[in-house]
C-alpha atoms as a PDB file:
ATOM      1  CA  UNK A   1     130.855  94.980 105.218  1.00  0.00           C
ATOM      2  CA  UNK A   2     126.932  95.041 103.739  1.00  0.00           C
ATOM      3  CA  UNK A   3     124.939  97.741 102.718  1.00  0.00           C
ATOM      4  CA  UNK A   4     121.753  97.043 104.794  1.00  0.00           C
ATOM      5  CA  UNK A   5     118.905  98.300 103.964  1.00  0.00           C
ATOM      6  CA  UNK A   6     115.801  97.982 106.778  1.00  0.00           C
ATOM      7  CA  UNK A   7     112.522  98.651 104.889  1.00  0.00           C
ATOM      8  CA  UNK A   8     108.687  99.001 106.032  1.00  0.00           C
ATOM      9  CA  UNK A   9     106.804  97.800 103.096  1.00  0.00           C
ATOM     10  CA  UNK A  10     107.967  99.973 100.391  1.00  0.00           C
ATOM     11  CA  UNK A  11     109.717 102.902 102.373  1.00  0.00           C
ATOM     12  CA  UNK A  12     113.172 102.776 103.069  1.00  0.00           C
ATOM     13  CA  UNK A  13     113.531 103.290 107.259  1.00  0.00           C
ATOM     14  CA  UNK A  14     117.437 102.912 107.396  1.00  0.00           C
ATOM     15  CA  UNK A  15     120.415 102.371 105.620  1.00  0.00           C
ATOM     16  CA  UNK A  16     123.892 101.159 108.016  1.00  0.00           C
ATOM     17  CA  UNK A  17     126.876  99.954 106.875  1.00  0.00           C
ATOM     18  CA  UNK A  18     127.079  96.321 108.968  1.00  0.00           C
ATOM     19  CA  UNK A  19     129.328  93.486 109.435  1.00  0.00           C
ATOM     20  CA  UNK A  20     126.450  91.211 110.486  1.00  0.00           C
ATOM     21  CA  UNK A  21     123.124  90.855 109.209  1.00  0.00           C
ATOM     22  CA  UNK A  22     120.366  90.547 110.595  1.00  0.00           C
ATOM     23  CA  UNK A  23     118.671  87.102 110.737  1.00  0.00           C
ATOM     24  CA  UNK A  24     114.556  86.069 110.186  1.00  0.00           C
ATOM     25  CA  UNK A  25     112.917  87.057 113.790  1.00  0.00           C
ATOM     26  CA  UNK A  26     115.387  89.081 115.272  1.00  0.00           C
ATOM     27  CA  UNK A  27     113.884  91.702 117.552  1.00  0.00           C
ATOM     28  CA  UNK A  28     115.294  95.085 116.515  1.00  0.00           C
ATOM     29  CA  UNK A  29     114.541  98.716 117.358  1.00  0.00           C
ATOM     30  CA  UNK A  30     114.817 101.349 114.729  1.00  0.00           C
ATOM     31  CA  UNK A  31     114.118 105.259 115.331  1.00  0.00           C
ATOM     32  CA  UNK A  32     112.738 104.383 118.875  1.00  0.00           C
ATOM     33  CA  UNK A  33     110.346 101.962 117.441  1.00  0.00           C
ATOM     34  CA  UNK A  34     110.223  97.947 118.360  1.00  0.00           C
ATOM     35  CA  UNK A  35     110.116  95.635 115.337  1.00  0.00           C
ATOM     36  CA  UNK A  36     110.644  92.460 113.977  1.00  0.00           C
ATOM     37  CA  UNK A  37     112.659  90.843 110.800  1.00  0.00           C
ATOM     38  CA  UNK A  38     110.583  89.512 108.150  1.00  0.00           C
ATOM     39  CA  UNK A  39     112.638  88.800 105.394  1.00  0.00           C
ATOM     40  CA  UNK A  40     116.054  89.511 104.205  1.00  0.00           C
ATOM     41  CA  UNK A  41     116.950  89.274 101.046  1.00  0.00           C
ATOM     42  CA  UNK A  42     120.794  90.276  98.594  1.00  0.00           C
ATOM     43  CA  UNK A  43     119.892  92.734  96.129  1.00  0.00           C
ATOM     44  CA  UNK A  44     123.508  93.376  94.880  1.00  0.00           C
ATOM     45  CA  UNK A  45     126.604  92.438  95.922  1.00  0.00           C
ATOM     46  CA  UNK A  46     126.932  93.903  99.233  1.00  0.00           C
ATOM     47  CA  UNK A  47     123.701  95.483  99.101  1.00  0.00           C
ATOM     48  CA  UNK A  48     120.625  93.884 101.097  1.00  0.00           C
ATOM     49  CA  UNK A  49     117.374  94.450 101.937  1.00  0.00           C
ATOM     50  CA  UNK A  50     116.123  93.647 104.922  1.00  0.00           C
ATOM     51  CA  UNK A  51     111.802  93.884 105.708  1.00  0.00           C
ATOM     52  CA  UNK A  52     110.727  94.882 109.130  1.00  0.00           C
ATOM     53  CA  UNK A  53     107.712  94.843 110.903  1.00  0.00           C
ATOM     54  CA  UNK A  54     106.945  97.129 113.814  1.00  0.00           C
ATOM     55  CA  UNK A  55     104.668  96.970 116.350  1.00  0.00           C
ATOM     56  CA  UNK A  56     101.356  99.205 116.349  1.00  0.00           C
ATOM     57  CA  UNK A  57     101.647 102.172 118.841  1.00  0.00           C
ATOM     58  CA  UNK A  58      98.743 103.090 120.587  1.00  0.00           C
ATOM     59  CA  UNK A  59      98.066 106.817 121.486  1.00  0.00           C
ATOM     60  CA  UNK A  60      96.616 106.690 124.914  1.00  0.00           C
ATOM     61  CA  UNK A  61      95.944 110.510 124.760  1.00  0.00           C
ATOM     62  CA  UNK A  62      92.594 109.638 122.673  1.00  0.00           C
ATOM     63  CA  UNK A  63      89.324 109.379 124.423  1.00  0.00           C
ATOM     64  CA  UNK A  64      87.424 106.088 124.189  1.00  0.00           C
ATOM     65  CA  UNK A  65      83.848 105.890 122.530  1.00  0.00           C
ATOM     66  CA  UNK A  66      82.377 105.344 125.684  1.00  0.00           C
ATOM     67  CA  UNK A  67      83.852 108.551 126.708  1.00  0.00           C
ATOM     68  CA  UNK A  68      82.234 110.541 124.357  1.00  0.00           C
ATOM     69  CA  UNK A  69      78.721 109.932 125.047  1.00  0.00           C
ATOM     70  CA  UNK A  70      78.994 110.995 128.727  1.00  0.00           C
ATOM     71  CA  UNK A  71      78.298 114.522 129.146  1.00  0.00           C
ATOM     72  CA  UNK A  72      80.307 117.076 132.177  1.00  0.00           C
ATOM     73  CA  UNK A  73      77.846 117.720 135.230  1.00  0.00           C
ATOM     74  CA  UNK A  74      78.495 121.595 137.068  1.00  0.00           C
END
């Protein structure tokens, strides 16, 4: 059993208790959010630290620039 650690740059996401660890490019999903393994690396002796990269989410509820200019006819 590991300690895993899944961080996002310098913020710890998750901790979990694990049998397996995760591996470089594994496709994980954290929190509801889609990421990827960067690096993994043993900090202790069943500690580890594992980097993850998520995907950019897009807020569709924003308008566009072209958008803005346009002005509402009565």
């Amino acid at each position: 059993m590991f300690a895993v650690h899944f961080m996002e740059k310098n913020m710890v996401i998750l901790t979990q208790v694990l049998r397996d660890i995760p591996s470089i490019d594994d496709d994980l999903k954290i929190k509801g959010r889609k990421g990827k393994v960067i690096n993994v690396q043993e900090t202790e002796e069943n500690g580890i630290q594992v980097q993850v990269e998520f995907e950019k989410v897009v807020d569709k509820s924003k308008t566009s620039v072209k958008d803005l200019g346009k002005k509402k006819r009565k």
